[in-house]
Protein backbone atom coordinates (compact mmCIF):
# COMPACT_ATOMS: atom_id res chain seq x y z
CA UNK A 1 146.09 84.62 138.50
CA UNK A 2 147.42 87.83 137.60
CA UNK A 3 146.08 89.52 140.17
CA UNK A 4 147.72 87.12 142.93
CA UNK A 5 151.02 87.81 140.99
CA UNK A 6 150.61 91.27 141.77
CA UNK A 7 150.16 91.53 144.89
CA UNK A 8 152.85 89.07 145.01
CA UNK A 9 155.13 91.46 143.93
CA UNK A 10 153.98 94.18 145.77
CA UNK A 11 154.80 92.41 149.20
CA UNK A 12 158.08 91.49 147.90
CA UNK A 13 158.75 95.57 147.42
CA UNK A 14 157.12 96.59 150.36
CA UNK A 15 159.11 94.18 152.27
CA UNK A 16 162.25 94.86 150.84
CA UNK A 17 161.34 99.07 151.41
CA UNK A 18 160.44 98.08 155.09
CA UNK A 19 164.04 96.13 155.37
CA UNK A 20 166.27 98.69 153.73
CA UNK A 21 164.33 102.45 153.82
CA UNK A 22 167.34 103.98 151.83
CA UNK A 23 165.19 104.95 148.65
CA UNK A 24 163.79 108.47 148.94
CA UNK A 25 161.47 110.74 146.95
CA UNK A 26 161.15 114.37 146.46
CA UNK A 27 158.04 116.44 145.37
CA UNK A 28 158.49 119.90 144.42
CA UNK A 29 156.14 122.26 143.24
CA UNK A 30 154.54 125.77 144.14
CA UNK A 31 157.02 126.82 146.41
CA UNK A 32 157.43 124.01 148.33
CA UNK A 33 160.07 120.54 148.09
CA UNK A 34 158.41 117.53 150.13
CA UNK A 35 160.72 114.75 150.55
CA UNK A 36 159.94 111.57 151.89
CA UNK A 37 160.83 107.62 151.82
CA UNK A 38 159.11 105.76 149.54
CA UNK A 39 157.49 103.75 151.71
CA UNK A 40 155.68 106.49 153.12
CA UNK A 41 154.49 107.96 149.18
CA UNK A 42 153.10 104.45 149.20
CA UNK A 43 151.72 104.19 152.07
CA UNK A 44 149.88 107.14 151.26
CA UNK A 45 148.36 106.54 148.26
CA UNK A 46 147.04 103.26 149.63
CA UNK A 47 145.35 105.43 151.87
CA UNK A 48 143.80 107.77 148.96
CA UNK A 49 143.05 104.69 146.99
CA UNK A 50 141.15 103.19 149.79
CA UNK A 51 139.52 106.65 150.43
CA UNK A 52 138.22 106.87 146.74
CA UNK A 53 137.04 103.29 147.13
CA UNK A 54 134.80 104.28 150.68
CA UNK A 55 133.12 107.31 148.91
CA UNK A 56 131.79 105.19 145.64
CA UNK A 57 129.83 103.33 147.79
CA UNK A 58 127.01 106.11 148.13
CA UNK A 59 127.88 106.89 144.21
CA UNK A 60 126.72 103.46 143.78
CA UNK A 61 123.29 103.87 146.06
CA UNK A 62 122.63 106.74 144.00
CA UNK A 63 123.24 104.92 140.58
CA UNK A 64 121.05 101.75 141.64
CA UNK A 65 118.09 104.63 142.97
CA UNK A 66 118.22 106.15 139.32
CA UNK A 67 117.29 103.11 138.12
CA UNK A 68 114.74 102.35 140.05
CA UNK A 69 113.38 105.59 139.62
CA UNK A 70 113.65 105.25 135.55
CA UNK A 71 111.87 102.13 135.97
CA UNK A 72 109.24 102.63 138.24
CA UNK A 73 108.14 105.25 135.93
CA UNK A 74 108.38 103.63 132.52
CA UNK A 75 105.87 101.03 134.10
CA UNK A 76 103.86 104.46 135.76
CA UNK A 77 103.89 105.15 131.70
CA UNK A 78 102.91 101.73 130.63
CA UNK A 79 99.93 101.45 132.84
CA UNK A 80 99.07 104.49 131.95
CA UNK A 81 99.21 104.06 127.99
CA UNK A 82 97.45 100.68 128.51
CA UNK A 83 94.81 102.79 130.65
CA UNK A 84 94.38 105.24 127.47
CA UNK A 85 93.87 102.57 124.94
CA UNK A 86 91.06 100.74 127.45
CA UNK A 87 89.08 104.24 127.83
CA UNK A 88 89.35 104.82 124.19
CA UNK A 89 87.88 101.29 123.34
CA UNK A 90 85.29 102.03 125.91
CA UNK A 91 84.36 105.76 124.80
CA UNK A 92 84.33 107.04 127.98
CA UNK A 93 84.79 110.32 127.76
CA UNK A 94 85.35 111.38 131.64
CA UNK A 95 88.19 109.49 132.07
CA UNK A 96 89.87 110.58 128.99
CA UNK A 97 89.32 114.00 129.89
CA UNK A 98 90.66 112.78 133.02
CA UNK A 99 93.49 110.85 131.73
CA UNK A 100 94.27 114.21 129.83
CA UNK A 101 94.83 116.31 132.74
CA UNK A 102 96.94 114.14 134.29
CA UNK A 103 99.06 113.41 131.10
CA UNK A 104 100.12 117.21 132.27
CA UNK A 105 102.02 116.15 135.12
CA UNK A 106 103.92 113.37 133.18
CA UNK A 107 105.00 114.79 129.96
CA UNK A 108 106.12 118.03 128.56
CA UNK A 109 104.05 120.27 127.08
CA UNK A 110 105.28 119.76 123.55
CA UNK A 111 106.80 116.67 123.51
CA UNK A 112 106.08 113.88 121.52
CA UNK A 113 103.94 111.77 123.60
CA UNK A 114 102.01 114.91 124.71
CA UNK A 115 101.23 115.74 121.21
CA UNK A 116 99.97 111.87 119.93
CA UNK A 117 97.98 111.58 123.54
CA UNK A 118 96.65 114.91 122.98
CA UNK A 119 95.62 114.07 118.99
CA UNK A 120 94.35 110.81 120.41
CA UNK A 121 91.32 112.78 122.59
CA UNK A 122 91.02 115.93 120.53
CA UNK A 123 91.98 114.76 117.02
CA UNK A 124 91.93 118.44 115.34
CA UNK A 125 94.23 119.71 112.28
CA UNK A 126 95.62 122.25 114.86
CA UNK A 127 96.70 119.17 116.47
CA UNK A 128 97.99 117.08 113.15
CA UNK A 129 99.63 120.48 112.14
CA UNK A 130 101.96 120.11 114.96
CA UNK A 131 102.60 116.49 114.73
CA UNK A 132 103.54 117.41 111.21
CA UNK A 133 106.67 119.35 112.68
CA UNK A 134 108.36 116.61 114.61
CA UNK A 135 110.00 114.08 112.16
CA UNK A 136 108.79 110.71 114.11
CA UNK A 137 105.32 112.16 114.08
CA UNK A 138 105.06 113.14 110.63
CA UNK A 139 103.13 110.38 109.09
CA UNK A 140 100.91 110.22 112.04
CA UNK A 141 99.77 114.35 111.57
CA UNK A 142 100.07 113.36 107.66
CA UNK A 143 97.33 110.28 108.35
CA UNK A 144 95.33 112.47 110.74
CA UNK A 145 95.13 115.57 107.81
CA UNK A 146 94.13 112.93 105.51
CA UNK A 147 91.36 111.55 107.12
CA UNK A 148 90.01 115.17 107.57
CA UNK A 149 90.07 116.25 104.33
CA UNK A 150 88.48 112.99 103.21
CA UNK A 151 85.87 113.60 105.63
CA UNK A 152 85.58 117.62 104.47
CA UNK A 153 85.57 116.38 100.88
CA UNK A 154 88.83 118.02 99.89
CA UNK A 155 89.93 115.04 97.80
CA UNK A 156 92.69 117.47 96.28
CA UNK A 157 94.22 118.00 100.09
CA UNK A 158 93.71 114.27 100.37
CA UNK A 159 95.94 113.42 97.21
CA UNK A 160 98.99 116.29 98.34
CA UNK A 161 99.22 114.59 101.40
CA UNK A 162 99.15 111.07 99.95
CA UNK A 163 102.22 112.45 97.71
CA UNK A 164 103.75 113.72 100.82
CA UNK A 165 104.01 110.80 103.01
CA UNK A 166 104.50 108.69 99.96
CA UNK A 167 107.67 110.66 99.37
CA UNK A 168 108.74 110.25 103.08
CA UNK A 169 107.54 106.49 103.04
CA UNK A 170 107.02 104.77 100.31
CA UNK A 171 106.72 101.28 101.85
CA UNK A 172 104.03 102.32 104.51
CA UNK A 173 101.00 100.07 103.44
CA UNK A 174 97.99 102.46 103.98
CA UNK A 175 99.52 105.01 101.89
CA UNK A 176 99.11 103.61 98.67
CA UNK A 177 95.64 101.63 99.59
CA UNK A 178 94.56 105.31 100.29
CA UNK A 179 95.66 106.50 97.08
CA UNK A 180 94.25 103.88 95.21
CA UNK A 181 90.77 104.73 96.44
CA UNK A 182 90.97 108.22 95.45
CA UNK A 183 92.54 107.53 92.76
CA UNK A 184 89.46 105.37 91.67
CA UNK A 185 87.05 107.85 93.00
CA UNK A 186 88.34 110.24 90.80
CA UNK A 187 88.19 108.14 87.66
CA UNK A 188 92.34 108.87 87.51
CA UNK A 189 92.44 105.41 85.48
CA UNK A 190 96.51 106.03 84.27
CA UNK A 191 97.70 107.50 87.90
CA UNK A 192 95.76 104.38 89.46
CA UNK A 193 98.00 102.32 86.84
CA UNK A 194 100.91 102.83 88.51
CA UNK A 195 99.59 102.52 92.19
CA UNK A 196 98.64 99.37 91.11
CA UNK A 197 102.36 98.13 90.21
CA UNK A 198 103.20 99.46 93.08
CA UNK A 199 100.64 97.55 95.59
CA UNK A 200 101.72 94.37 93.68
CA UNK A 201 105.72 95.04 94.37
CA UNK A 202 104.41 96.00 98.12
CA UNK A 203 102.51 92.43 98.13
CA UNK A 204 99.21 94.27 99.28
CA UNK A 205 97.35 92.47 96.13
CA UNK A 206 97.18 89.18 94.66
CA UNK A 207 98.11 88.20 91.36
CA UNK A 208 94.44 87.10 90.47
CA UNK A 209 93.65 90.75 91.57
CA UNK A 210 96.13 92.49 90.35
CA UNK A 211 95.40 90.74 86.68
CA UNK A 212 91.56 91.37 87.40
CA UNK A 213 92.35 94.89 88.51
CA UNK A 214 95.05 95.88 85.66
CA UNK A 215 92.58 94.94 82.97
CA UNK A 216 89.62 96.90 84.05
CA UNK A 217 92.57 99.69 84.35
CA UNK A 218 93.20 99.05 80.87
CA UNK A 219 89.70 98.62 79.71
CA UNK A 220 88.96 102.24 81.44
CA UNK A 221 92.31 103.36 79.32
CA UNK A 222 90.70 102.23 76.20
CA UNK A 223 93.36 99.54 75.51
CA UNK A 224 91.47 96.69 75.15
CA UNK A 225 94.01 94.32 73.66
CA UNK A 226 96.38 94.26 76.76
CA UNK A 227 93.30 94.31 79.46
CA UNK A 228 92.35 90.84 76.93
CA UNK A 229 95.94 89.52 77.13
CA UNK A 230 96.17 90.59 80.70
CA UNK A 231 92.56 88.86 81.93
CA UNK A 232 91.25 86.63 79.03
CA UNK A 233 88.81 84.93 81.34
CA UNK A 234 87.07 88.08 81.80
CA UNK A 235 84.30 88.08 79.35
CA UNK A 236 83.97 91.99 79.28
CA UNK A 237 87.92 92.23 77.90
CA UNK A 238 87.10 89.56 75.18
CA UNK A 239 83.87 91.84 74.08
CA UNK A 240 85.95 94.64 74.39
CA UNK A 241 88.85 93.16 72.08
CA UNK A 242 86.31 91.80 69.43
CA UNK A 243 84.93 95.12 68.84
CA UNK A 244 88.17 96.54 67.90
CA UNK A 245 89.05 93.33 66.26
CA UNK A 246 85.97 92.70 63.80
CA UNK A 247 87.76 90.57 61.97
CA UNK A 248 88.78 88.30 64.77
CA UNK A 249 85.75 88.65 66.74
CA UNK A 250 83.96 85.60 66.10
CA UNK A 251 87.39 83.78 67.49
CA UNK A 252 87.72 85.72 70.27
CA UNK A 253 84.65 85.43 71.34
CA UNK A 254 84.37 81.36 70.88
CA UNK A 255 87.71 81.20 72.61
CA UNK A 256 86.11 83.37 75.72
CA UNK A 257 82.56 81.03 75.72
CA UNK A 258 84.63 78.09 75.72
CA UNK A 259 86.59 79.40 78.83
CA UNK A 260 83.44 80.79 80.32
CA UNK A 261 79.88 81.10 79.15
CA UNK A 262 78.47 84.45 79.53
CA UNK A 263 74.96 85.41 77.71
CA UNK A 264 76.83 88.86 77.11
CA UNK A 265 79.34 86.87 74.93
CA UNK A 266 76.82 85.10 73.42
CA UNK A 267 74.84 88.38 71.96
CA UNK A 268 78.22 90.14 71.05
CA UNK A 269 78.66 86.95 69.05
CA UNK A 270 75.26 87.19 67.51
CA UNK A 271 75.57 90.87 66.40
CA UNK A 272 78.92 89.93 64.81
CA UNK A 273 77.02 87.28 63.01
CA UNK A 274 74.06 89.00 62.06
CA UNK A 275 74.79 89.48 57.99
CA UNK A 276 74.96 85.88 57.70
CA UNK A 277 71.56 84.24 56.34
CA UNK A 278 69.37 82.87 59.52
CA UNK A 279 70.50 79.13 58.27
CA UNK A 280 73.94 80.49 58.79
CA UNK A 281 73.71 81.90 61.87
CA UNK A 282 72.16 78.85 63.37
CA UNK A 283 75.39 76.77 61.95
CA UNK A 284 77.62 79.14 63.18
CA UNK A 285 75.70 79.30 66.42
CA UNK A 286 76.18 75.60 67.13
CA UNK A 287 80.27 75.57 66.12
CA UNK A 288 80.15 78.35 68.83
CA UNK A 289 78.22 76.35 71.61
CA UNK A 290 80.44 73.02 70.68
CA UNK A 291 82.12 72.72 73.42
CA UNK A 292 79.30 73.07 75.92
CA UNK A 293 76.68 72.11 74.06
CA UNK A 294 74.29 70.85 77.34
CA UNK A 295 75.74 74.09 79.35
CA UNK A 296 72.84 76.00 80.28
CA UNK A 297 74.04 79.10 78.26
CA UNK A 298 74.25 77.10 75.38
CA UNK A 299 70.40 75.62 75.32
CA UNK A 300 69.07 79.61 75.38
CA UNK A 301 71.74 80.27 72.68
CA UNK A 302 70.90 77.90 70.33
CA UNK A 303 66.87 78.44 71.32
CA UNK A 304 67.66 82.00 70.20
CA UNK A 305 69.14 81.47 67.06
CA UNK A 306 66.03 79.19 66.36
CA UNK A 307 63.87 82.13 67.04
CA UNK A 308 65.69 83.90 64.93
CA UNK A 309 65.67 81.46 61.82
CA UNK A 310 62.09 81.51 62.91
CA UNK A 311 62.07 77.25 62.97
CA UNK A 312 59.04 77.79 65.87
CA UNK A 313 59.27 73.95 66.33
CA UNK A 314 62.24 73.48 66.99
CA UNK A 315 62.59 76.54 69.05
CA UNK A 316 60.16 74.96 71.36
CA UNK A 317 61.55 71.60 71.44
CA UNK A 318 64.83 73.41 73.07
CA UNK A 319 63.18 75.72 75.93
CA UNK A 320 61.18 72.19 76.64
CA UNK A 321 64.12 70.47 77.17
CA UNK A 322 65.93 73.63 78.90
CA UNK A 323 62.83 73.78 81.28
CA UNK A 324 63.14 70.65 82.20
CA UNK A 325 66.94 70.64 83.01
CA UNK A 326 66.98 74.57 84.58
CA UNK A 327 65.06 76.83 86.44
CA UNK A 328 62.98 79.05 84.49
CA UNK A 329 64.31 82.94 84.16
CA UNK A 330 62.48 86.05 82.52
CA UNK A 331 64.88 85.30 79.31
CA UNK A 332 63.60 81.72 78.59
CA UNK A 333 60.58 82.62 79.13
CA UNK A 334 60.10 85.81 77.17
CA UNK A 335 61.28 83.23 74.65
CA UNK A 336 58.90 80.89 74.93
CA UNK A 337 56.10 83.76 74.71
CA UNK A 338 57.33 84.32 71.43
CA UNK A 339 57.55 81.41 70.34
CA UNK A 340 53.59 80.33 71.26
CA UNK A 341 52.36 84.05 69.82
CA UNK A 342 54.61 83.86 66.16
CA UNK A 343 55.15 80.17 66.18
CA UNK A 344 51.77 78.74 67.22
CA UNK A 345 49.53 81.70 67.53
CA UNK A 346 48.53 81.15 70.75
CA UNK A 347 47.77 84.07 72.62
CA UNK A 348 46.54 83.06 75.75
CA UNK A 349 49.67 81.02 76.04
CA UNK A 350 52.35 83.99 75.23
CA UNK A 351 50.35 86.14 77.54
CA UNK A 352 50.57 83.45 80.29
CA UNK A 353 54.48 82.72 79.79
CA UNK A 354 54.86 86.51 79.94
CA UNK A 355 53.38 86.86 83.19
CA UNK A 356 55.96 83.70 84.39
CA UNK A 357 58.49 86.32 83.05
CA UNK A 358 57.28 88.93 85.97
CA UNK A 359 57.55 86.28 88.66
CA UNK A 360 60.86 84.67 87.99
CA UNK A 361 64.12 85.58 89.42
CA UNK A 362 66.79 85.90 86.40
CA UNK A 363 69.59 83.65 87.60
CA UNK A 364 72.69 84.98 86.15
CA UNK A 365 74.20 88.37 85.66
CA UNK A 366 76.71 90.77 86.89
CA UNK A 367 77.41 90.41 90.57
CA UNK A 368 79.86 92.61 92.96
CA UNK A 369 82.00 90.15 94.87
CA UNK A 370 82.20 92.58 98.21
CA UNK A 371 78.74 93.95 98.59
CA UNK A 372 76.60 91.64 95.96
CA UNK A 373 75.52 94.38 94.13
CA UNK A 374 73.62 92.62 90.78
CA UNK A 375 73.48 95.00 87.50
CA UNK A 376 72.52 93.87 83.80
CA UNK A 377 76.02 94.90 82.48
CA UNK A 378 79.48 94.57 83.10
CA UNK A 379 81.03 97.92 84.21
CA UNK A 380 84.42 98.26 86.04
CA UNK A 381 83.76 99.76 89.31
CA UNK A 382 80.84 98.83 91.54
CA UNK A 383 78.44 101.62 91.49
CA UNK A 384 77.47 100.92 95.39
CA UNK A 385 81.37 100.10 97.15
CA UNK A 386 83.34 102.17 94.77
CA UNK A 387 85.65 98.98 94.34
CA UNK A 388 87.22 98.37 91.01
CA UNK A 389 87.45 95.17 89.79
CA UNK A 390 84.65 92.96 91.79
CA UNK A 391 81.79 92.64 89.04
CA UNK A 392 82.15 88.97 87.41
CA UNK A 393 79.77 87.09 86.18
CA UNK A 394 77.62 84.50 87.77
């Protein structure tokens, strides 16, 4: 609308300059005075106007060619990146070489997609060194450094550069799962304390594993009432606590075996019992089973403390009725041996019940939940995956 007003207006002037030519204009500068109607200064820069507007055109051609250009090789660049990643998957090492050469042609020598191409086929320090220089290739030469020295050994390299990207990065995931792992490696219990918050706050752990984690942490620390109050399930905090806590012990442990029967509880409990006369012990040994009396646990507890009031009969009437329930396991039937050679005096028997106890798998103990690694005791990291935390009991 505007636009027809104009020109509007502009025909009304231009007609009215046409009718009456009386207005005149005068340009004057280096040396010279031009003077002319105004209908002819008009005129005239129409003409320039229209002039200006006949040479964009090829301005225009050469705009819409840049682009094209600019886009036909971004996609050159895509291919080609989408190339790289297939020969890398593929290990084939001629075209990478390949691929190399003609990267050449592409990009410059030092730029950045040079350099990450380049530590892609030939992933050297001299290589990380330089990614190090450029600030959006940092991390990348940081990670690259990294996994060198942890392949060279150098796990004090390893942690300097850990500190150094965590300082540029601190929310970049694999920094801090890298840390923690050295960090365990080298037994640096308080140091892998605070990685540990920090993993939680990054939501790279659980809660059940950060609790499971943060009281072996604390167990390692030698504060065994917090890894307790932290993981009270755990039946290795609740030892822990209770020898600290001799006082308490006998609660502490009850309160763990009621949670979750472990035999390891079970001869903690005994030792803290073991002043008491055998009649005692065997009273105190059933309050303790109470509330899992049939529990498997509970039948080779209270078999034990039998054994150990020496009451031979009734000793056997438990592993009779345990045997009949459960599968047999070297325990029960170590047991059992020693009951027929003290009890009854028969030797045949205790040697024949002793041999079962070579032939039997033992069916519960410590057990690594990542590689399945089985040990006799409790500790906090795996001795075979290095990974702190996955020994429970089964």
């Amino acid at each position: 609308m505007l636009k027809f007003i104009f020109i509007l207006i502009s025909v009304f002037v231009l007609g009215f300059l046409i009718i009456n030519d009386t207005w005149m204009i005068s340009v004057e500068g280096f040396g010279y005075q031009v003077t002319a109607s105004s209908l002819l200064f008009i005129v005239a820069i129409a003409v320039f106007m229209y002039v200006i507007h006949l040479l964009k055109k090829p301005f225009h051609w050469m705009s819409g060619y840049q682009k094209w250009a600019e886009k036909r090789r971004r996609t050159q660049k895509e291919t080609y990146f989408t190339q790289i990643l297939q020969a890398v998957l593929e290990q084939k090492q001629d075209t990478m070489r390949a691929m190399v050469k003609q990267r050449k042609n592409w990009f410059a020598p030092k730029s950045t997609e040079a350099l990450l191409i380049e530590a892609l086929f030939d992933p050297t320090p001299h290589v990380f060194e330089q990614l190090i220089q450029k600030p959006e290739t940092e991390l990348a030469g940081i990670r690259g450094l990294l996994q060198y020295a942890q392949k060279t050994g150098d796990t004090e390299e390893a942690l300097r550069l850990l500190r150094k990207a965590a300082a540029k990065n601190p929310k970049e995931p694999w920094i801090y799962t890298a840390l923690w792992d050295l960090q365990v490696i080298q037994s640096d219990w308080a140091d892998a304390l605070k990685t540990l918050d920090v993993l939680k706050s990054n939501k790279q752990v659980s809660s059940e594993e950060y609790r499971e984690r943060k009281a072996c942490l604390l167990l390692k620390l030698g504060r065994a009432k917090e890894a307790f109050g932290t993981d009270p399930d755990n039946p290795a905090t609740a030892i822990a606590y209770a020898r600290i806590e001799p006082k308490k012990a006998r609660d502490i442990l009850s309160a763990s075996w009621k949670k979750n029967p472990c035999w390891d509880t079970y001869t903690a409990f005994r030792a803290a019992i073991q002043a008491e006369t055998p009649a005692k012990q065997m009273k105190l040994t059933e309050k303790f089973i109470r509330h899992n009396p049939q529990h498997r646990l509970s039948l080779k507890a209270k078999a034990q403390s039998a054994i150990d009031a020496e009451l031979w009969g009734v000793a056997k009437e438990i592993l009779t009725a345990y045997f009949n329930a459960y599968p047999t396991t070297p325990e029960t039937a170590r047991m059992m041996a020693v009951v027929e050679r003290k009890g009854w005096h028969h030797e045949q028997g205790a040697r024949s019940w002793e041999e079962k106890a070579l032939s039997v798998r033992e069916t519960d103990g410590w057990t690594c939940g990542q590689c399945h690694h089985e040990t006799t005791h409790w500790e906090a990291v795996c001795p075979m995956c290095n990974l702190l935390g996955s020994i429970k009991y089964k």
